[in-house]
Protein backbone atom coordinates (compact mmCIF):
# COMPACT_ATOMS: atom_id res chain seq x y z
CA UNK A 1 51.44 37.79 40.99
CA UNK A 2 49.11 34.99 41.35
CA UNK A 3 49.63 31.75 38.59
CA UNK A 4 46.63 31.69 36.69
CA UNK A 5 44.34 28.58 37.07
CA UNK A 6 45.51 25.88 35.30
CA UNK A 7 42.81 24.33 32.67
CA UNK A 8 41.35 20.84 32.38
CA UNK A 9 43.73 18.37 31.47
CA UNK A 10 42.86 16.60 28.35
CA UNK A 11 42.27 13.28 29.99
CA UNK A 12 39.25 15.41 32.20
CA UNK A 13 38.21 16.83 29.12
CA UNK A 14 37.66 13.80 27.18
CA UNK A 15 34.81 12.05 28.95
CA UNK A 16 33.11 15.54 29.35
CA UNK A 17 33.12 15.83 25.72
CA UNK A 18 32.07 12.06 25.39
CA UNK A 19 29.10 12.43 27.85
CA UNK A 20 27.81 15.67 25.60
CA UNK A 21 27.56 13.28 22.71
CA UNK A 22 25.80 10.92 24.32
CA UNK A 23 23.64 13.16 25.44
CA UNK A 24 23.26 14.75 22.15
CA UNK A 25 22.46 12.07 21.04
CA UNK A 26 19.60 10.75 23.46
CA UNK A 27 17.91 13.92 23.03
CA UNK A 28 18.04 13.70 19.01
CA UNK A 29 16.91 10.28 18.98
CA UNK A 30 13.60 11.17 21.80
CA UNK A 31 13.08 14.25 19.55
CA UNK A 32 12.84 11.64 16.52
CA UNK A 33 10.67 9.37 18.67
CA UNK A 34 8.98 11.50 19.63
CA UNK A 35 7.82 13.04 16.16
CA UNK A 36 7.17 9.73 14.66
CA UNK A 37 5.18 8.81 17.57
CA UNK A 38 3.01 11.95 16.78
CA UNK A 39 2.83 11.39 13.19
CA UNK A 40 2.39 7.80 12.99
CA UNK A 41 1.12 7.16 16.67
CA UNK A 42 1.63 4.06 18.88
CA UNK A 43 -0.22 1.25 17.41
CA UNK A 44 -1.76 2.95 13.68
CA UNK A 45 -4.93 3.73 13.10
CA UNK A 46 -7.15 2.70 15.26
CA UNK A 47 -10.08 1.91 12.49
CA UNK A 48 -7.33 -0.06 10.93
CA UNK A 49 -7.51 -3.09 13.55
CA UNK A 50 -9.74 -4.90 12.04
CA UNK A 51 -8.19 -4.97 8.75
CA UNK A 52 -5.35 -6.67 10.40
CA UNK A 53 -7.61 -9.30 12.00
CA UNK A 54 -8.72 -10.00 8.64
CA UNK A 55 -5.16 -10.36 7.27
CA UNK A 56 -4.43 -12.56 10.40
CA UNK A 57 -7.70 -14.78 9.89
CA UNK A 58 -7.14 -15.49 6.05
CA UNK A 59 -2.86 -15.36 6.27
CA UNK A 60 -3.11 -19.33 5.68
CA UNK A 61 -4.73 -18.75 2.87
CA UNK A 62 -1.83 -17.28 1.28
CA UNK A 63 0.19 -19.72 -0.58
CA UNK A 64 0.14 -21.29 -4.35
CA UNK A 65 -0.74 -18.83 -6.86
CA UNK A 66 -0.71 -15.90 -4.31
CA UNK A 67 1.94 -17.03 -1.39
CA UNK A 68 3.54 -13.95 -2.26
CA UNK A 69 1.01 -11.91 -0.81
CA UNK A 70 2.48 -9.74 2.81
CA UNK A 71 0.18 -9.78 5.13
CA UNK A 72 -1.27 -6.60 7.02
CA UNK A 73 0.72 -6.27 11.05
CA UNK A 74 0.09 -2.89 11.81
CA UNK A 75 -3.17 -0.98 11.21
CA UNK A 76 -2.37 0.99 8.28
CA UNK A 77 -4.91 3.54 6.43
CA UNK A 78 -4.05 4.12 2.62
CA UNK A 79 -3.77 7.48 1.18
CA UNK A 80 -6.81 8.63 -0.41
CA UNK A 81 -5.58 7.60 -4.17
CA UNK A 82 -6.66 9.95 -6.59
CA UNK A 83 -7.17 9.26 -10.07
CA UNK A 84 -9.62 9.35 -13.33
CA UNK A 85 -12.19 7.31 -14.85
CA UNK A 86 -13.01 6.39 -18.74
CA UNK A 87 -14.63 10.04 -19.00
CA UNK A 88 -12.15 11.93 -17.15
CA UNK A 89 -14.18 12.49 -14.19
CA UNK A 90 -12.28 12.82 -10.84
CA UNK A 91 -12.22 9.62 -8.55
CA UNK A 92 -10.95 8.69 -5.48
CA UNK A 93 -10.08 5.37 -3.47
CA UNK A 94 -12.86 6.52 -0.73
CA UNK A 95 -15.48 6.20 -3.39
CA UNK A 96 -15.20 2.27 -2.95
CA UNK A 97 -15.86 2.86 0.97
CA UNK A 98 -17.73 -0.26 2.20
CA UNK A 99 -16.59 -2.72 -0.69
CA UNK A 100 -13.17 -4.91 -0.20
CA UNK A 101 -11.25 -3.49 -3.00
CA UNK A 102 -8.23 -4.93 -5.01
CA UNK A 103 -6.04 -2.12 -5.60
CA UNK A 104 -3.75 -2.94 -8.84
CA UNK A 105 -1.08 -0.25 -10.58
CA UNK A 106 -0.44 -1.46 -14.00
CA UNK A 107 1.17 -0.02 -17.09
CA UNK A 108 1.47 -1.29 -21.05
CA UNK A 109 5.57 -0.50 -20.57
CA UNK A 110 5.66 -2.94 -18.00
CA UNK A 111 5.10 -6.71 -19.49
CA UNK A 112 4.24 -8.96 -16.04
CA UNK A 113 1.24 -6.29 -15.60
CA UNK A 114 0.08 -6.87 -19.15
CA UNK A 115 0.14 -10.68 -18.65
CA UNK A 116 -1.63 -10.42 -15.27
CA UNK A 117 -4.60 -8.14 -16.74
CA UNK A 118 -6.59 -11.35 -18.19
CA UNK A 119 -6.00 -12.75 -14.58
CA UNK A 120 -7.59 -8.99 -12.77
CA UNK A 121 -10.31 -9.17 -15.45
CA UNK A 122 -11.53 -13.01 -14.19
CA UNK A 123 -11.64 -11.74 -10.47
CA UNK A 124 -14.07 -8.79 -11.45
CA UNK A 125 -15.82 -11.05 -13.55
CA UNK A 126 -16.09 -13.74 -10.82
CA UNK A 127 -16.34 -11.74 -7.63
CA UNK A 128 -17.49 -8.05 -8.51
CA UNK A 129 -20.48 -6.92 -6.19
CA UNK A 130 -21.49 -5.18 -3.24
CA UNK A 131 -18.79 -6.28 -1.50
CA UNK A 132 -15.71 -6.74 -3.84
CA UNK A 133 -14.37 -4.61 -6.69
CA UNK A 134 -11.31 -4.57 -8.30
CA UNK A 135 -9.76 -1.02 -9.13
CA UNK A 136 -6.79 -1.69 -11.60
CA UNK A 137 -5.22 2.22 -12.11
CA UNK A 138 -2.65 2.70 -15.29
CA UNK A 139 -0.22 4.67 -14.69
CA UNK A 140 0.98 5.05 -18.05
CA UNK A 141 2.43 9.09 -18.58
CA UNK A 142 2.90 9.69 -22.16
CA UNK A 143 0.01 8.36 -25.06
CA UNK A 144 -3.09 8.63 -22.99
CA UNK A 145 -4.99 5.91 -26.17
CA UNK A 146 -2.42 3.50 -25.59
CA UNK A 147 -3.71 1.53 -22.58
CA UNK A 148 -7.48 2.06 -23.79
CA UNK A 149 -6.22 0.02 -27.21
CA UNK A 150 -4.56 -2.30 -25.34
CA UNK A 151 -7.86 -3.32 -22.96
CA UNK A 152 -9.87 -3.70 -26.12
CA UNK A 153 -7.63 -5.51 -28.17
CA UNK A 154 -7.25 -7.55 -25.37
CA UNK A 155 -10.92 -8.13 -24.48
CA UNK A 156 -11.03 -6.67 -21.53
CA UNK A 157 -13.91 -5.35 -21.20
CA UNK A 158 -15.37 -6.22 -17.17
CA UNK A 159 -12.60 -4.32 -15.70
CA UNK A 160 -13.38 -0.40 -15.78
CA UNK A 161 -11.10 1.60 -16.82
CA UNK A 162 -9.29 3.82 -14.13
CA UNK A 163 -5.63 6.26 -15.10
CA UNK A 164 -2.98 8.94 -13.51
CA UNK A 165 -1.21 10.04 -16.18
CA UNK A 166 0.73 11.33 -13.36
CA UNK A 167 1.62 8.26 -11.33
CA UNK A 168 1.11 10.36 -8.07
CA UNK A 169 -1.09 7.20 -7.23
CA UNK A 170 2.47 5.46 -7.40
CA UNK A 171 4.54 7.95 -5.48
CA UNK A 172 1.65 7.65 -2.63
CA UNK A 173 1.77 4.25 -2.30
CA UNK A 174 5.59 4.41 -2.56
CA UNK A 175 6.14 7.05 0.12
CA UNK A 176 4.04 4.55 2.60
CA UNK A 177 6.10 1.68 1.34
CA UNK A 178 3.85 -0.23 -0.32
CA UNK A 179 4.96 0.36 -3.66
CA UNK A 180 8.30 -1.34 -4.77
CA UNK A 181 7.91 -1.83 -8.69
CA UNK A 182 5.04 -3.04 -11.20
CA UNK A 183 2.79 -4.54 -11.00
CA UNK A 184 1.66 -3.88 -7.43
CA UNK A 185 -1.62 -4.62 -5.96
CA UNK A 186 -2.99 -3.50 -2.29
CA UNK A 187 -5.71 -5.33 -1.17
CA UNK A 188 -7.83 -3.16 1.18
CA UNK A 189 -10.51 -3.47 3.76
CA UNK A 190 -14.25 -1.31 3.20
CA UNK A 191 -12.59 1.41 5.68
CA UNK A 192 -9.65 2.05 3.26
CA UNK A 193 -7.09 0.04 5.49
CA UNK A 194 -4.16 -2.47 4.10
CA UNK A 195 -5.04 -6.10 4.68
CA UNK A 196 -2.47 -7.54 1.99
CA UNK A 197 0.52 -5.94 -0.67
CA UNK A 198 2.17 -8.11 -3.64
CA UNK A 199 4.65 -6.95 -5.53
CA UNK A 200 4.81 -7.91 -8.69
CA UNK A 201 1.87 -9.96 -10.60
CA UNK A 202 -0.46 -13.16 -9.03
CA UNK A 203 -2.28 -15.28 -10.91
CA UNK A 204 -5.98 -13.58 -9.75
CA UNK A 205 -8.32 -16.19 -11.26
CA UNK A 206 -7.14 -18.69 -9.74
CA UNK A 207 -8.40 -20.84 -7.35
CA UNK A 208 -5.86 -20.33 -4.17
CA UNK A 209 -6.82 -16.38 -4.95
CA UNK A 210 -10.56 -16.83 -5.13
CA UNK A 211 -11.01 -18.62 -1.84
CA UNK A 212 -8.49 -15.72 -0.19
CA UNK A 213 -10.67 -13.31 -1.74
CA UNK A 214 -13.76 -14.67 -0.96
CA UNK A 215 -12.44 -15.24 3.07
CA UNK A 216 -11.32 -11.18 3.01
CA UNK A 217 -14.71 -10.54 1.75
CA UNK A 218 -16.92 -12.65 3.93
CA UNK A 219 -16.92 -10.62 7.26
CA UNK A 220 -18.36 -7.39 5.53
CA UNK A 221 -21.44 -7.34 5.91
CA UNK A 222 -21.24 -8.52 9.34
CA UNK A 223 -18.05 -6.63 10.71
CA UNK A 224 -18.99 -3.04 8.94
């Protein structure tokens, strides 16, 4: 009777099993690739460019009072924030769809966001108009009066009054990575695209942020 085969040695075994891994692992990592490439896609959105140029064009702009802003590298569209006015009435971040908007998350728990509110309140003041607005959202979850107090007591009475008692609007901007703590601000081109994040507050009125401002704004008209 015939010996059976004998089987692999381990040493032949060994770089068989290595290569499988490898190969595993190749495959896993194009899979991933691949996916991201079809959710995300190569270069962003495409509508998005130009909110980059902008971010390029006014990026020396960015120091003093706001050198903590992060420029825009990568066309990015925000999520379509949705949130409430004053009177409860549904709103959305694509209702401000041809105006440069400041983007702001604030609470009354968090102290740097109260402090920067007189700041977010100059801007409007200053450069509110067809082409700029600033949309400051509270995000406060429990007493719904608190935050409304707080603006009047404080005088605050040129910025309107925007709230998610939910903080969803936070969670969005978290998920895309653009929300790290409070305050946080997104500034954002008339298409709804990312041309500058800060975390944490800025000084808004003052001059370094004005002339950034009014450089993000200037192209508008002509560009959209």
């Amino acid at each position: 009777m015939l010996d059976p085969k004998p089987a692999p040695s381990a040493t032949r075994r060994i770089p068989l099993v290595a290569a499988t891994v490898v190969l595993g692992g190749v495959i896993g990592f194009a899979a991933l690739y691949g996916l991201g490439m079809l959710t995300r896609g190569p270069s962003g959105d495409p509508a998005c460019r130009a909110a980059v140029d902008v971010a390029k064009r006014i990026a020396p702009l960015a120091q003093g009072e706001v050198a903590a802003l992060t420029m825009a590298t990568a066309p990015l569209r925000l999520p379509d924030l949705a949130f409430e006015d004053a009177d409860g009435k549904p709103k959305k971040l694509s209702d401000w769809r041809g105006k440069t908007v400041l983007v702001n998350l604030w609470a009354t728990w968090c102290v740097p966001c109260r402090k920067e509110m007189p700041a977010l309140e100059d801007l409007q003041a200053k450069m509110s108009g067809p082409g700029f607005e600033v949309v400051a959202i509270n995000i406060d979850t429990r007493d719904p009066e608190k935050p409304k107090t707080f603006l009047k007591e404080a005088n605050l009475t040129r910025l309107g009054y925007f709230n998610d008692q939910k903080a969803k609007v936070f969670q969005d901007l978290k998920t895309i990575g653009r929300a790290l703590g409070m305050p946080t601000s997104v500034l954002v081109d008339p298409q709804g695209c990312e041309i500058a994040t800060i975390a944490g507050p800025a000084e808004w009125a003052s001059e370094d942020a004005l002339k950034l401002i009014r450089a993000a704004v200037k192209p508008t008209a002509a560009s959209y």
